[in-house]
N, C-alpha and C. Protein backbone atom coordinates (compact mmCIF):
# COMPACT_ATOMS: atom_id res chain seq x y z
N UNK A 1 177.62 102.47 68.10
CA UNK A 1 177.59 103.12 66.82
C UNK A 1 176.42 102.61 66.00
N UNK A 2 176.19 101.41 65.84
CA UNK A 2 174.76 100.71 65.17
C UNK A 2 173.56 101.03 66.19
N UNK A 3 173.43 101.68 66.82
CA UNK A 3 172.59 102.22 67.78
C UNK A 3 172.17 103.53 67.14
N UNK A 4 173.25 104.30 66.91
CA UNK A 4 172.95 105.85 66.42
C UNK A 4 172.47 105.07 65.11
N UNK A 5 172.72 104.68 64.32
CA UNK A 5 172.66 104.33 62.73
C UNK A 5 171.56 104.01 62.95
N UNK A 6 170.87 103.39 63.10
CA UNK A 6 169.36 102.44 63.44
C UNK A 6 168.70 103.70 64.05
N UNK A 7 169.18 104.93 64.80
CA UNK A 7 167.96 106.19 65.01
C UNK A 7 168.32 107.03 63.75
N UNK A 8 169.29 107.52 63.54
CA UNK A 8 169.25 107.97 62.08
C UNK A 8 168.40 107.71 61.26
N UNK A 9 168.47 106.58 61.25
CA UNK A 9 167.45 105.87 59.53
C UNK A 9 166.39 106.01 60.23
N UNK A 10 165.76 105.74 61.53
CA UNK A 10 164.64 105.85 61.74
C UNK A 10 164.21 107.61 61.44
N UNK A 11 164.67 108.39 62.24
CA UNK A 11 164.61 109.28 62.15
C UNK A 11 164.50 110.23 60.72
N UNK A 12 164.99 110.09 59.89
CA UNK A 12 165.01 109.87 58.53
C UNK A 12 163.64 109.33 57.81
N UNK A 13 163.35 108.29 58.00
CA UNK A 13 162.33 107.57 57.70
C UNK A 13 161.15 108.50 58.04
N UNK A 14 161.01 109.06 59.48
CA UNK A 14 159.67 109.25 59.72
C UNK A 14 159.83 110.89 59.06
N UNK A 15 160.90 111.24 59.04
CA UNK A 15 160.93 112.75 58.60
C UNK A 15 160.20 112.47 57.13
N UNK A 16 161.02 111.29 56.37
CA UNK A 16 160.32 111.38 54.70
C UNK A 16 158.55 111.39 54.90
N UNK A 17 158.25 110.35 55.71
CA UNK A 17 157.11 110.10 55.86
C UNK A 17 156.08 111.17 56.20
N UNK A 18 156.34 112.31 56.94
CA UNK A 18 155.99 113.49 57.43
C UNK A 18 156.24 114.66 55.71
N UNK A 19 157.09 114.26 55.49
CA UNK A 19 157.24 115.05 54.19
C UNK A 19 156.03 114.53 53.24
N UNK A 20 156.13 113.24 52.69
CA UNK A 20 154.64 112.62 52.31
C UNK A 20 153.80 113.30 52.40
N UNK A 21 153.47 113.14 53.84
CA UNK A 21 152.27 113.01 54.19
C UNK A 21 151.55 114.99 53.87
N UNK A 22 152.45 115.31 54.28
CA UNK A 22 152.94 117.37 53.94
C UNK A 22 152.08 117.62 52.56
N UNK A 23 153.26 116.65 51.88
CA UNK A 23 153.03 117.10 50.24
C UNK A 23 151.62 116.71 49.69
N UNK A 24 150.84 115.35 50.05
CA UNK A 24 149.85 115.11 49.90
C UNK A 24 148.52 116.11 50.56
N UNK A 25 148.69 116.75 51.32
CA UNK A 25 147.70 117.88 52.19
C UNK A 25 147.82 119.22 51.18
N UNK A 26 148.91 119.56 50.67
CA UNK A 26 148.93 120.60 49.27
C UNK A 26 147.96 120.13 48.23
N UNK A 27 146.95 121.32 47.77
CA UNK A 27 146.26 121.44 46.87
C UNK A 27 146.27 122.15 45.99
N UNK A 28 146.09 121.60 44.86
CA UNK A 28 146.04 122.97 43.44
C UNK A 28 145.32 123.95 44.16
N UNK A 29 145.32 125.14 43.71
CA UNK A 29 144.61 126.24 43.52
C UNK A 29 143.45 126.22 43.05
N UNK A 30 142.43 126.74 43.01
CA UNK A 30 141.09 126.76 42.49
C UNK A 30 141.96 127.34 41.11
N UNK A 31 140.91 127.22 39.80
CA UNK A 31 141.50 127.84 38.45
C UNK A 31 140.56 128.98 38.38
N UNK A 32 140.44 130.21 39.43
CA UNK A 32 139.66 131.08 39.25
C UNK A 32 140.24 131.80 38.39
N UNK A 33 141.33 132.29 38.04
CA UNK A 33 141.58 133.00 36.59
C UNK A 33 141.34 132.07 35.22
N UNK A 34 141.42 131.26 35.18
CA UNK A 34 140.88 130.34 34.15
C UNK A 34 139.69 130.44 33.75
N UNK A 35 138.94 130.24 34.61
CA UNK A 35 137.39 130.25 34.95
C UNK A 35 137.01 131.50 34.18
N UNK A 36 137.45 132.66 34.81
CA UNK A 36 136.80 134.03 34.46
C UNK A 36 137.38 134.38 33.22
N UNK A 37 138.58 133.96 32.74
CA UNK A 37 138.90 133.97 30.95
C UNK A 37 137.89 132.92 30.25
N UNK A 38 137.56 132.13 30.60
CA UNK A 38 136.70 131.05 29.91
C UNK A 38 134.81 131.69 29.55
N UNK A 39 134.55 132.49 31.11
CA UNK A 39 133.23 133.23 30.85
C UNK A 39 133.22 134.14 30.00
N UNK A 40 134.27 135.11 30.33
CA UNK A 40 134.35 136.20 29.34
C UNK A 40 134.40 136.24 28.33
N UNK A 41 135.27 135.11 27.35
CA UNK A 41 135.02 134.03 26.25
C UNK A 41 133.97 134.01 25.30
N UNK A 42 132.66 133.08 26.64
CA UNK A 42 131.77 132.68 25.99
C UNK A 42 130.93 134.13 25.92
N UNK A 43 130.92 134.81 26.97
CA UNK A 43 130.07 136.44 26.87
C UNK A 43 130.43 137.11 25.26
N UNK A 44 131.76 136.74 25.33
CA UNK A 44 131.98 137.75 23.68
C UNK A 44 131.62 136.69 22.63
N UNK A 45 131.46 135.55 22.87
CA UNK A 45 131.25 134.81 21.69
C UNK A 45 129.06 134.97 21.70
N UNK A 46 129.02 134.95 22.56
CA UNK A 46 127.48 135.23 22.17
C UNK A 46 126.93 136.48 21.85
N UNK A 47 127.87 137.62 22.24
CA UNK A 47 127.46 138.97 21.94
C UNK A 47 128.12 138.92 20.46
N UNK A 48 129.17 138.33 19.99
CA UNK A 48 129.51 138.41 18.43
C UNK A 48 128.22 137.22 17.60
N UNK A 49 126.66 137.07 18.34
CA UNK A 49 126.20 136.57 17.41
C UNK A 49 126.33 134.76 17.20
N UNK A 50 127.44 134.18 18.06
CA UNK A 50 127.81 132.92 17.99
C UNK A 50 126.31 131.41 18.11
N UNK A 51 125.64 131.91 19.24
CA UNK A 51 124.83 130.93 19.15
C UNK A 51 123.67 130.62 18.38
N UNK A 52 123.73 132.03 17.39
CA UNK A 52 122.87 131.73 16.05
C UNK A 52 123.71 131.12 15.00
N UNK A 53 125.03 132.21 14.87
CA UNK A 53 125.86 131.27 13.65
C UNK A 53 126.92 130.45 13.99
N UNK A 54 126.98 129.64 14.87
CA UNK A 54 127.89 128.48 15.42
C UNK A 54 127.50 128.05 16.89
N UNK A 55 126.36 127.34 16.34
CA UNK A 55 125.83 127.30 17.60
C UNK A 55 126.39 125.43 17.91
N UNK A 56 126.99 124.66 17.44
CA UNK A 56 127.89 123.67 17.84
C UNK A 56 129.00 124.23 18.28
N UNK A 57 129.67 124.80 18.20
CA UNK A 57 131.15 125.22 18.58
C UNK A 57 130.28 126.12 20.54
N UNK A 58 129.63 126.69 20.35
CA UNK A 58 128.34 127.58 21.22
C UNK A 58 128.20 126.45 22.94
N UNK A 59 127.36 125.60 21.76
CA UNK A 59 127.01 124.69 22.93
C UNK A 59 128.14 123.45 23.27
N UNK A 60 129.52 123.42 22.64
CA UNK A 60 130.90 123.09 23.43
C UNK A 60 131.47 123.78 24.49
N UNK A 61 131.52 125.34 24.47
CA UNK A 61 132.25 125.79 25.25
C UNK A 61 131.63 125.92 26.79
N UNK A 62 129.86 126.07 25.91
CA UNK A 62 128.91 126.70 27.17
C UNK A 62 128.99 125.13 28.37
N UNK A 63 128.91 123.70 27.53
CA UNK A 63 129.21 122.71 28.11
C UNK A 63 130.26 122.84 29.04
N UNK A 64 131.24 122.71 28.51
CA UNK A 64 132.95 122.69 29.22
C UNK A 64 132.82 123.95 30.06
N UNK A 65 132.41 125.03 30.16
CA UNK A 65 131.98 126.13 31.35
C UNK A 65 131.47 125.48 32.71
N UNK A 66 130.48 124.87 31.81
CA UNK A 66 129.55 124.23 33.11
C UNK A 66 130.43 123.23 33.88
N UNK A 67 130.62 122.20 33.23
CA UNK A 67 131.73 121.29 33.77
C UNK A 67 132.95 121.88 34.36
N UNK A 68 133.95 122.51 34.28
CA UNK A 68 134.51 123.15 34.92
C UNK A 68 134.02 123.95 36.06
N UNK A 69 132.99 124.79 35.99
CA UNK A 69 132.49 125.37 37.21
C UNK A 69 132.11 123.96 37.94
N UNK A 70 131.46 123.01 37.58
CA UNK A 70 131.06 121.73 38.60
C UNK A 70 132.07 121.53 39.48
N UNK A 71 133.40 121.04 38.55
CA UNK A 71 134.73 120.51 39.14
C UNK A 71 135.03 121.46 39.96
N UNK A 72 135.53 122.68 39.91
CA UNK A 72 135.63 123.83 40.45
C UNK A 72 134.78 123.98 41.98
N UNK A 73 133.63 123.69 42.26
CA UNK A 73 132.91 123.40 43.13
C UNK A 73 133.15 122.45 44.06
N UNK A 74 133.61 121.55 43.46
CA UNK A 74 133.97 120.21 43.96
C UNK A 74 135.44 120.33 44.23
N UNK A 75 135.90 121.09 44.42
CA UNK A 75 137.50 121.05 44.66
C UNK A 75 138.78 120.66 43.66
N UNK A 76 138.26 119.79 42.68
CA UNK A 76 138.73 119.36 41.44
C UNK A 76 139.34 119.83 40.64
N UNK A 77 140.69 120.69 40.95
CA UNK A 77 141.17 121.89 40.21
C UNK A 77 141.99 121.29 38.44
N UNK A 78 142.34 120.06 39.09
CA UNK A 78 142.95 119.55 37.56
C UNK A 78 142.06 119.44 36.19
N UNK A 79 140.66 119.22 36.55
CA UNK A 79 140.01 119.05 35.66
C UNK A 79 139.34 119.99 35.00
N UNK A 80 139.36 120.91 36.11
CA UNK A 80 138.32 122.27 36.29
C UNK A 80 139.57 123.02 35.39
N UNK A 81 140.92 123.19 35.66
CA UNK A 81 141.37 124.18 34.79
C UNK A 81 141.59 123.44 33.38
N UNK A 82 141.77 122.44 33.32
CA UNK A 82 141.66 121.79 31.72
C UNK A 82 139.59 122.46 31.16
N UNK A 83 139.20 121.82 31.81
CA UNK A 83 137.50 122.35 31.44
C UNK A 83 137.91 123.73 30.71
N UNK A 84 138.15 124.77 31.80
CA UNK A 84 137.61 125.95 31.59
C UNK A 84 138.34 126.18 30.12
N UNK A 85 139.66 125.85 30.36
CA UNK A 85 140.51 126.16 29.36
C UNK A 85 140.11 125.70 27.72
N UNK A 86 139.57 124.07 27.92
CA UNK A 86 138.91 124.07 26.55
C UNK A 86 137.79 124.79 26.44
N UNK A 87 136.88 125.39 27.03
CA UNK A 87 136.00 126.18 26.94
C UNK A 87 136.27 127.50 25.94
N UNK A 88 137.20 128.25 26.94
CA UNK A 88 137.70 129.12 26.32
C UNK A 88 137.85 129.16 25.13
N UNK A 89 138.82 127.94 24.57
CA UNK A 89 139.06 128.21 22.99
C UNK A 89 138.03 127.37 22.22
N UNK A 90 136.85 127.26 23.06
CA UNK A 90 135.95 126.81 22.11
C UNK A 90 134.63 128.09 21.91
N UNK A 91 134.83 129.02 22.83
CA UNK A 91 134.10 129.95 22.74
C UNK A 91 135.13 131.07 21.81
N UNK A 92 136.03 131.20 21.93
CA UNK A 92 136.76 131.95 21.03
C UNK A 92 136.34 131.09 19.46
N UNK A 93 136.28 129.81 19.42
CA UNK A 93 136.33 128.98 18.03
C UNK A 93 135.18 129.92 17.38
N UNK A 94 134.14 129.77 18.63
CA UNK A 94 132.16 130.11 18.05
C UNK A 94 132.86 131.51 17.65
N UNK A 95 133.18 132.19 18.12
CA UNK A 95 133.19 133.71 18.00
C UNK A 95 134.02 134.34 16.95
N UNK A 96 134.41 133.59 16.09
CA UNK A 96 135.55 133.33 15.00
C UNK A 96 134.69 133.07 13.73
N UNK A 97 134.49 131.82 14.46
CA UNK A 97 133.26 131.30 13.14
C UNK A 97 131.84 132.26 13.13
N UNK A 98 131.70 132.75 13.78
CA UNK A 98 130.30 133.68 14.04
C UNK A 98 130.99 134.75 12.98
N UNK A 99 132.20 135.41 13.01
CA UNK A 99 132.45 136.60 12.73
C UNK A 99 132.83 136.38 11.19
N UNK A 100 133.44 134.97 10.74
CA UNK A 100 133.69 134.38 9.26
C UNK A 100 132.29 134.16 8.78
N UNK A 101 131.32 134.05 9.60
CA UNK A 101 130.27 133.73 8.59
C UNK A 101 129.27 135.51 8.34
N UNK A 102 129.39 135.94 9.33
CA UNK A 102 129.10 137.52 9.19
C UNK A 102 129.32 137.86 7.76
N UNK A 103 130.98 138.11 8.42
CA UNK A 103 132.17 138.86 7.22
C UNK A 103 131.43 138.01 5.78
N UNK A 104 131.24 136.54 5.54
CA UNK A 104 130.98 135.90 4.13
C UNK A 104 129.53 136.20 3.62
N UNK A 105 128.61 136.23 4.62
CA UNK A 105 127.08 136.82 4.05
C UNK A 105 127.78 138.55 3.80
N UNK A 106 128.37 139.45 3.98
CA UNK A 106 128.26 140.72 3.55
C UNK A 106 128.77 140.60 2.65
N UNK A 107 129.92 139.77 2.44
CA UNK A 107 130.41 139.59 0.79
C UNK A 107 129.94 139.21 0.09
N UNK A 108 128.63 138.53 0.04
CA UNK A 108 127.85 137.82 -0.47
C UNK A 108 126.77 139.01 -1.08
N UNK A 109 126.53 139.66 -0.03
CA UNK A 109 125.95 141.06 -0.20
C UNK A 109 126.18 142.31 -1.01
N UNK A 110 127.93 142.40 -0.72
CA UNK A 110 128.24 143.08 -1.40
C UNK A 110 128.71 142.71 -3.61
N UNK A 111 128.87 141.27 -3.45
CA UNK A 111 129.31 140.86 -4.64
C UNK A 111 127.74 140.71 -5.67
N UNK A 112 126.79 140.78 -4.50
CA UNK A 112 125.36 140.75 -5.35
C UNK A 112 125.11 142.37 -5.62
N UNK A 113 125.03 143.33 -5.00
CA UNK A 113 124.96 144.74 -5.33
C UNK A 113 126.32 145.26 -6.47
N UNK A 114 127.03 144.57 -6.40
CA UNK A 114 127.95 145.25 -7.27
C UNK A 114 127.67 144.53 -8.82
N UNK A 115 126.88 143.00 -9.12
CA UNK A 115 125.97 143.30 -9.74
C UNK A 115 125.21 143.56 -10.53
N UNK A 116 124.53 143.61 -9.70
CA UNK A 116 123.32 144.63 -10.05
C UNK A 116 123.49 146.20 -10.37
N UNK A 117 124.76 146.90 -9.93
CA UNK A 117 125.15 147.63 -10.53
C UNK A 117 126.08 147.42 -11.96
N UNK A 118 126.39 146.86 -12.23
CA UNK A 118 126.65 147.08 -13.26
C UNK A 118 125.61 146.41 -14.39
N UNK A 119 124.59 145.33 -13.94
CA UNK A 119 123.68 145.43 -15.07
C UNK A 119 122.47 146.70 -15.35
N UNK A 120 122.64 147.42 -13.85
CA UNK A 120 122.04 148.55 -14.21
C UNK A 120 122.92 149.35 -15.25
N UNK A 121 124.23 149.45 -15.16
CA UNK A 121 125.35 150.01 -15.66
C UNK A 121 125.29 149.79 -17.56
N UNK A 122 124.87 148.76 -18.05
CA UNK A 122 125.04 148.28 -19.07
C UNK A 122 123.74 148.79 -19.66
N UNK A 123 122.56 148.84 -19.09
CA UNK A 123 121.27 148.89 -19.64
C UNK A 123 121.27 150.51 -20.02
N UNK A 124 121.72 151.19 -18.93
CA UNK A 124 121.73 153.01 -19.46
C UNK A 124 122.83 152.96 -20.74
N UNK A 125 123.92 152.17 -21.06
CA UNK A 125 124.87 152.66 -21.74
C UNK A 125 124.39 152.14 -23.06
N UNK A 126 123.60 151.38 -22.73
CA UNK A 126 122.89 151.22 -24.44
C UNK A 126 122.09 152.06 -25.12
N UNK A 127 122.14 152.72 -26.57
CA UNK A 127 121.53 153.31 -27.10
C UNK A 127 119.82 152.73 -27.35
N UNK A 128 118.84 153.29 -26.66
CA UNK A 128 117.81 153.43 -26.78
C UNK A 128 117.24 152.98 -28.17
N UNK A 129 116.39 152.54 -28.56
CA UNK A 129 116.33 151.48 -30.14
C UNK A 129 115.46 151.96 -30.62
């Protein structure tokens, strides 16, 4: 009976060990959907104008792109999908701030024409002297 018990546990043993060894040969996934939300990102954040008007937030995401595609290359999926991912919301950040500073120069624009209309406004409504 301590004969079977002593192959049991062995048997046992090398099965965990085979399981180990299993689980360690599993690899993340590449973060190719990550990746391609992170480019597309930075594509709309530079077509909204970003690397003229937020060009720190610009050259974060375009960084963390790169780095992630590196890792990504390198097999490195843990780092590579953290990368891409701060990328992403740092190219969304630029493309935010690109579009707040837009939107504040036209208000700026518009609160100076409105104005100037009304000091044009005031000068006709005065009687001529």
């Amino acid at each position: 009976m301590q004969r079977k018990s002593r192959g049991f546990i062995k048997s046992a043993g090398l099965g965990a060990a085979v399981a180990l060894i299993a689980a360690g040969c599993v690899t993340t996934p590449p973060p190719n959907e990550q990746l391609a939300v992170a480019k597309s990102s930075v594509q709309r954040a530079e077509q909204a104008g970003a690397p003229e008007l937020a060009p720190v937030e610009m050259a974060a995401a375009r960084d963390k792109l790169a780095r992630a595609e590196r890792a990504a290359a390198d097999r490195d999926a843990r780092p590579a999908t953290q990368l891409a991912e701060q990328a992403n919301a740092d190219a969304q950040l630029a493309e935010a701030t690109a579009q707040e500073k837009r939107s504040r120069k036209a208000a700026t624009e518009a609160d100076a024409n409105l104005q100037a209309l009304r000091q044009e406004s005031l000068r006709s409504s005065q009687p001529n002297q």
